[in-house]
C-alpha atoms as a PDB file:
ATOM      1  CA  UNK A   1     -38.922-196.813 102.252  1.00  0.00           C
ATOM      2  CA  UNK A   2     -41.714-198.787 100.897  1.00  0.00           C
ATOM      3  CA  UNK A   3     -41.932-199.028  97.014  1.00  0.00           C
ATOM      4  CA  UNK A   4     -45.295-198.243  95.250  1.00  0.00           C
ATOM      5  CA  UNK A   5     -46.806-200.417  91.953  1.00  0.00           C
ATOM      6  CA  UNK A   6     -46.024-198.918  88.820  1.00  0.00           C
ATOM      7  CA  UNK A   7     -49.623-198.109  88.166  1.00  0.00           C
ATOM      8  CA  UNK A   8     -50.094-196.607  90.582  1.00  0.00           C
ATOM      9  CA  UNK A   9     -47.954-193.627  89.907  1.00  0.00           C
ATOM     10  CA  UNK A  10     -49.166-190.440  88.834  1.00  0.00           C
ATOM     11  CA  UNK A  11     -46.012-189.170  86.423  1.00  0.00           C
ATOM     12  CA  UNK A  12     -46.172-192.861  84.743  1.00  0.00           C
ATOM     13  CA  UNK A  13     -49.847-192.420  83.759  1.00  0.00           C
ATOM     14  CA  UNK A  14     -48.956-188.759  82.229  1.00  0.00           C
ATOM     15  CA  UNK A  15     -46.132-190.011  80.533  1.00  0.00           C
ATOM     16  CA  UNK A  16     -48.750-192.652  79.307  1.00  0.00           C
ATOM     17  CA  UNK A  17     -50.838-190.885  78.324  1.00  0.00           C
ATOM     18  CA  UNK A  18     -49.115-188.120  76.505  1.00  0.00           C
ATOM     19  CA  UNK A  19     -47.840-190.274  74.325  1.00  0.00           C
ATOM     20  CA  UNK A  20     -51.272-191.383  73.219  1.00  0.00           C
ATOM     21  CA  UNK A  21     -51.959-187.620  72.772  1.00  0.00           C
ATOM     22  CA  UNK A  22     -48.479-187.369  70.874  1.00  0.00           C
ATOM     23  CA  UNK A  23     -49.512-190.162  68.567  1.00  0.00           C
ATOM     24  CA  UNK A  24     -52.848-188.896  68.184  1.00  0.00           C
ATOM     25  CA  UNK A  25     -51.636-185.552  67.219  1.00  0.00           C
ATOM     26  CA  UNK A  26     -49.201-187.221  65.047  1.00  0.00           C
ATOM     27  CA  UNK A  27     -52.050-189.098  63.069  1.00  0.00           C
ATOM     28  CA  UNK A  28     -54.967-186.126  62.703  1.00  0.00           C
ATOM     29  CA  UNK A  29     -52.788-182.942  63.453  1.00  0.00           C
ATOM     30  CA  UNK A  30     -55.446-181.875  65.948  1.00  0.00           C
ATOM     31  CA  UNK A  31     -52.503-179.987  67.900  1.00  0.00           C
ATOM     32  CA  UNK A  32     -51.700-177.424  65.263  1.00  0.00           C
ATOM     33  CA  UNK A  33     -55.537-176.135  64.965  1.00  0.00           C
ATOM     34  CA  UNK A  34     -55.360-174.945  68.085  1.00  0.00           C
ATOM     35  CA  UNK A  35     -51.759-174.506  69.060  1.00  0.00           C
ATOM     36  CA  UNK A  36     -50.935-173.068  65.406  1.00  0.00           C
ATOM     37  CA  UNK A  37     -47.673-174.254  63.890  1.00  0.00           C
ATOM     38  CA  UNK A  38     -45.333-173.911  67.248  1.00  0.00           C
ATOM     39  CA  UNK A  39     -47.648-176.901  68.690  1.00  0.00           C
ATOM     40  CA  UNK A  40     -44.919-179.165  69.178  1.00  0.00           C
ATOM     41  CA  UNK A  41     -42.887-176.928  70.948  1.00  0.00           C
ATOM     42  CA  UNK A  42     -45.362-175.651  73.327  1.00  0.00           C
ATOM     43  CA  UNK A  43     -46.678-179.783  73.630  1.00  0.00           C
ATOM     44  CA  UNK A  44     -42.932-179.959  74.380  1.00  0.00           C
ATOM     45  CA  UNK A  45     -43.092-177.657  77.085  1.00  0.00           C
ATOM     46  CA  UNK A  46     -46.158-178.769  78.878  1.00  0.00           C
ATOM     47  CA  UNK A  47     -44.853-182.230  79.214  1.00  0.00           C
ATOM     48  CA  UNK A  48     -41.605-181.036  80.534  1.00  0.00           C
ATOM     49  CA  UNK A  49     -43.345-178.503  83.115  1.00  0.00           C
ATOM     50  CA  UNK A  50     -45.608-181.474  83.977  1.00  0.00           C
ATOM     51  CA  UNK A  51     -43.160-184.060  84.637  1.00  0.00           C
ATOM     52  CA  UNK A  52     -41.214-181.611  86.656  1.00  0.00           C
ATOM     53  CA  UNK A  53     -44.624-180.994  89.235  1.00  0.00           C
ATOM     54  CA  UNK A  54     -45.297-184.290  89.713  1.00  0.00           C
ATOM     55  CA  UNK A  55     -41.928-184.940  90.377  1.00  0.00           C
ATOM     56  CA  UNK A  56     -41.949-182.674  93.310  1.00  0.00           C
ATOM     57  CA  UNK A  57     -45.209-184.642  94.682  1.00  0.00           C
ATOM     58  CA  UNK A  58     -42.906-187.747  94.292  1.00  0.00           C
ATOM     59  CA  UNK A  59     -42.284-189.505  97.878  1.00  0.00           C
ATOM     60  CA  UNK A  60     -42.261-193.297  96.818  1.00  0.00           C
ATOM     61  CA  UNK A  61     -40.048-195.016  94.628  1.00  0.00           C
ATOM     62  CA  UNK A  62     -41.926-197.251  91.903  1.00  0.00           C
ATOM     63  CA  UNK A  63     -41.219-201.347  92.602  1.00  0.00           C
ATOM     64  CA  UNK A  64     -38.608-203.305  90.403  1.00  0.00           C
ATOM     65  CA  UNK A  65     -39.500-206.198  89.206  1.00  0.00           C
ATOM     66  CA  UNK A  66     -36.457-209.180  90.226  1.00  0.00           C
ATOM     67  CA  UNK A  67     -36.010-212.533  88.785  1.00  0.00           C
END
């Protein structure tokens, strides 16, 4: 099976870049005005659910780098 680039992955760039959003929301608290005070755990659970999608869309592995 041919291996993909790491950028090219769809589950990398949401991991990415929900850990911008987490450090965002870490820094302002933007989260909890709309989330109220459970924001973390429903952020939580929307990362979870989100990671388990896109692994089901998963059909390449992501290329090691080798020395």
């Amino acid at each position: 099976m041919e291996s993909k680039s790491f950028w090219t992955s769809k589950t990398m760039w949401f991991n990415f870049l929900s850990g911008v959003l987490l450090v965002l929301d870490a820094n302002q608290g933007i989260a909890k005005h709309f989330l109220g005070e459970q924001a973390g755990t429903v952020i939580a659970a929307l990362v979870i659910a989100g990671n388990a999608f896109l692994r089901t869309l998963t059909v390449q592995a992501i290329a090691t780098i080798t020395k």
